[in-house]
N, C-alpha and C. Protein backbone atom coordinates (compact mmCIF):
# COMPACT_ATOMS: atom_id res chain seq x y z
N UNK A 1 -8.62 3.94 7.32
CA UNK A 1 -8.59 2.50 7.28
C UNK A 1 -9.43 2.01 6.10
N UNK A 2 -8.55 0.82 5.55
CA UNK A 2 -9.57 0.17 3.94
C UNK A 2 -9.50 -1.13 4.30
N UNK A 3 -9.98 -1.76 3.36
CA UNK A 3 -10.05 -3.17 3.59
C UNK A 3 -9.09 -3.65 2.56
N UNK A 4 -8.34 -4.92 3.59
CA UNK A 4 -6.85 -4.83 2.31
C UNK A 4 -7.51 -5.28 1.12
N UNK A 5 -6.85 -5.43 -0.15
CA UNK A 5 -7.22 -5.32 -1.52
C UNK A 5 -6.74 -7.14 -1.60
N UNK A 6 -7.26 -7.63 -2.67
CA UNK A 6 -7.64 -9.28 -3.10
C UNK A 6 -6.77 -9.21 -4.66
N UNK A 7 -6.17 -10.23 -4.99
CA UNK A 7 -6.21 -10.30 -6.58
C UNK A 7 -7.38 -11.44 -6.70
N UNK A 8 -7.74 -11.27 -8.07
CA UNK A 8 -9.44 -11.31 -8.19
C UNK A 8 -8.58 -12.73 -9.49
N UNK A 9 -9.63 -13.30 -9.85
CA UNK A 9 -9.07 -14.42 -11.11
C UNK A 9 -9.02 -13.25 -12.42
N UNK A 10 -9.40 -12.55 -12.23
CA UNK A 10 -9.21 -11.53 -13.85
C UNK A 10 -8.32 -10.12 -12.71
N UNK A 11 -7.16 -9.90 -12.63
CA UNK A 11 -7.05 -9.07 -11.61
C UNK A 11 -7.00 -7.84 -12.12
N UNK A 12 -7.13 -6.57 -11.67
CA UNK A 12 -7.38 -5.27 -11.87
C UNK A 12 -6.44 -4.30 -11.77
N UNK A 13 -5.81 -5.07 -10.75
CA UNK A 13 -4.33 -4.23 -10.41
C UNK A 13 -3.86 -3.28 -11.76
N UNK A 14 -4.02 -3.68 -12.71
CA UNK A 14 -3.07 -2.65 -13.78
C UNK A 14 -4.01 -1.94 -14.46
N UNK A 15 -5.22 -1.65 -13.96
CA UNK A 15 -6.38 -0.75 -14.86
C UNK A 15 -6.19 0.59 -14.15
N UNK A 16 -5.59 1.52 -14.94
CA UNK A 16 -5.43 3.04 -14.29
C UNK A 16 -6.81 3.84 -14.90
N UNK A 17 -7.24 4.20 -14.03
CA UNK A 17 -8.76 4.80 -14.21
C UNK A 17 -9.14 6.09 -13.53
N UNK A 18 -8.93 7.10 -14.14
CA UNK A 18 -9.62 8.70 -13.60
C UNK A 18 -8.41 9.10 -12.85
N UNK A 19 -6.87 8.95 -13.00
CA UNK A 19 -5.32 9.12 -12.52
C UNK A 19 -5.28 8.43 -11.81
N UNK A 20 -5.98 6.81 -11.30
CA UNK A 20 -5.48 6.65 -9.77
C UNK A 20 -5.75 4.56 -10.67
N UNK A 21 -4.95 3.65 -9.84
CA UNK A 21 -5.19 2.26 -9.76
C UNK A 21 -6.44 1.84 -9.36
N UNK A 22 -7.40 1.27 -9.75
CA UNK A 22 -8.54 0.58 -9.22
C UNK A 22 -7.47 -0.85 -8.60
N UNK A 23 -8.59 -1.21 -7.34
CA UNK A 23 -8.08 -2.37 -6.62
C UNK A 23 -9.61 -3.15 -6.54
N UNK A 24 -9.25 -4.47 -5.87
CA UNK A 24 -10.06 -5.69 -5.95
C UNK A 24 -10.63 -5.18 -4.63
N UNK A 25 -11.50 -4.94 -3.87
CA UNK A 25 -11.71 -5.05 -2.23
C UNK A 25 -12.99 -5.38 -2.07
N UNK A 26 -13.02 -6.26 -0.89
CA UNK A 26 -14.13 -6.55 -0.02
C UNK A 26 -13.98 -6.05 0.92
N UNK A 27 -15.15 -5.67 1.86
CA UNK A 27 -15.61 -4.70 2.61
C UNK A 27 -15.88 -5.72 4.15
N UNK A 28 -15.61 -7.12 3.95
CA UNK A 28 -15.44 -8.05 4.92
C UNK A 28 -13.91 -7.99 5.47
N UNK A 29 -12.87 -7.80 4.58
CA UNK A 29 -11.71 -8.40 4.68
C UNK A 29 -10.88 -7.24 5.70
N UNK A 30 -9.89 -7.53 6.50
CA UNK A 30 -9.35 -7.13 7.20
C UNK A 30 -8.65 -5.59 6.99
N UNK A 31 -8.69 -5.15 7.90
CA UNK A 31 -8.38 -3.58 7.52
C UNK A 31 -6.94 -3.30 7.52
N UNK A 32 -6.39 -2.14 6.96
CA UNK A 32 -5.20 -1.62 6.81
C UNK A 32 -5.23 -0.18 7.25
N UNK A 33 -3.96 0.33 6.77
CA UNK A 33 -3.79 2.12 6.91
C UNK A 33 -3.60 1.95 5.79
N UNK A 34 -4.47 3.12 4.95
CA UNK A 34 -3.80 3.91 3.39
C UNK A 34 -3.09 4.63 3.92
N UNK A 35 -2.11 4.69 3.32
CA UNK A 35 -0.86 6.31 2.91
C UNK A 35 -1.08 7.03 1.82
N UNK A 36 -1.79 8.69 1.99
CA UNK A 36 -1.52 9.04 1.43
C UNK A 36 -0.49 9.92 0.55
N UNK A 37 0.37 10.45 1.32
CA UNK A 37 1.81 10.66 1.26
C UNK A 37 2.87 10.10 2.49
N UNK A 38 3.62 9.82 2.28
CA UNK A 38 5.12 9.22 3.04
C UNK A 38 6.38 10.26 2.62
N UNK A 39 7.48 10.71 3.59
CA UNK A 39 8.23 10.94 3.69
C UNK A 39 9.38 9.82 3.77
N UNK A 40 9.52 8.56 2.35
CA UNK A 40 10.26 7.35 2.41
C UNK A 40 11.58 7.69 2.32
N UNK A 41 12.04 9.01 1.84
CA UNK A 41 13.65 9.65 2.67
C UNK A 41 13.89 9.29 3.77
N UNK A 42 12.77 9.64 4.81
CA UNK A 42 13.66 9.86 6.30
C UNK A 42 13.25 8.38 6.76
N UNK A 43 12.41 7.24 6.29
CA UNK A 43 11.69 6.55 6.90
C UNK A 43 13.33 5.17 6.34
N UNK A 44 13.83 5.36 5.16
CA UNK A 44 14.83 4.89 4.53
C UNK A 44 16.15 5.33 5.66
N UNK A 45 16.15 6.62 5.79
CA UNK A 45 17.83 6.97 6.61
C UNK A 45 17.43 6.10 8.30
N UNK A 46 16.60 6.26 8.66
CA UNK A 46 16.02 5.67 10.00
C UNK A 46 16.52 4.28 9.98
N UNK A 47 15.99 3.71 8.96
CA UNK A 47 15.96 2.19 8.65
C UNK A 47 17.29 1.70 8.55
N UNK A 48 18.47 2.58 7.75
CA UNK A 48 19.90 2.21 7.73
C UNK A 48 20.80 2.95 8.96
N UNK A 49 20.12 3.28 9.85
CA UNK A 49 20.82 4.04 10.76
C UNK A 49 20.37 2.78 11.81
N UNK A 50 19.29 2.38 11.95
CA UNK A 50 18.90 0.92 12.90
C UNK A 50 19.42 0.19 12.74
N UNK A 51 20.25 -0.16 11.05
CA UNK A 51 20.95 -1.56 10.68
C UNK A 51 22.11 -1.58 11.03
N UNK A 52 22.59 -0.17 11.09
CA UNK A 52 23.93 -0.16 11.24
C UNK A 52 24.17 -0.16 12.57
N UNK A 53 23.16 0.08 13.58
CA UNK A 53 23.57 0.15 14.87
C UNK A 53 23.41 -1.36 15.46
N UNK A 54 22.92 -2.07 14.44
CA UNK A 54 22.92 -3.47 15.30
C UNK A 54 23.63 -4.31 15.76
């Protein structure tokens, strides 16, 4: 769990630093799940197999 990420008035989003995105975060702000890997194949066939059954 992280704390979701902010755009900042100068935002950071596009500074790639040491292979990875730096993000804006406060350590107040509401939490999330990181992913660090996804299987978005099967999470995609799932998703059109739900649409189609509707």
């Amino acid at each position: 769990m992280v704390p979701t990420p902010y755009i900042e008035s100068n935002p950071r989003y596009d500074i790639f630093h040491d292979g990875h995105y730096q993000y804006a975060f406060n350590q107040s702000r509401p939490l999330m799940h990181h992913v660090y890997q996804i299987d978005r194949d099967l999470i995609w066939e799932d998703l059109v197999k739900k649409l189609t059954q509707a």
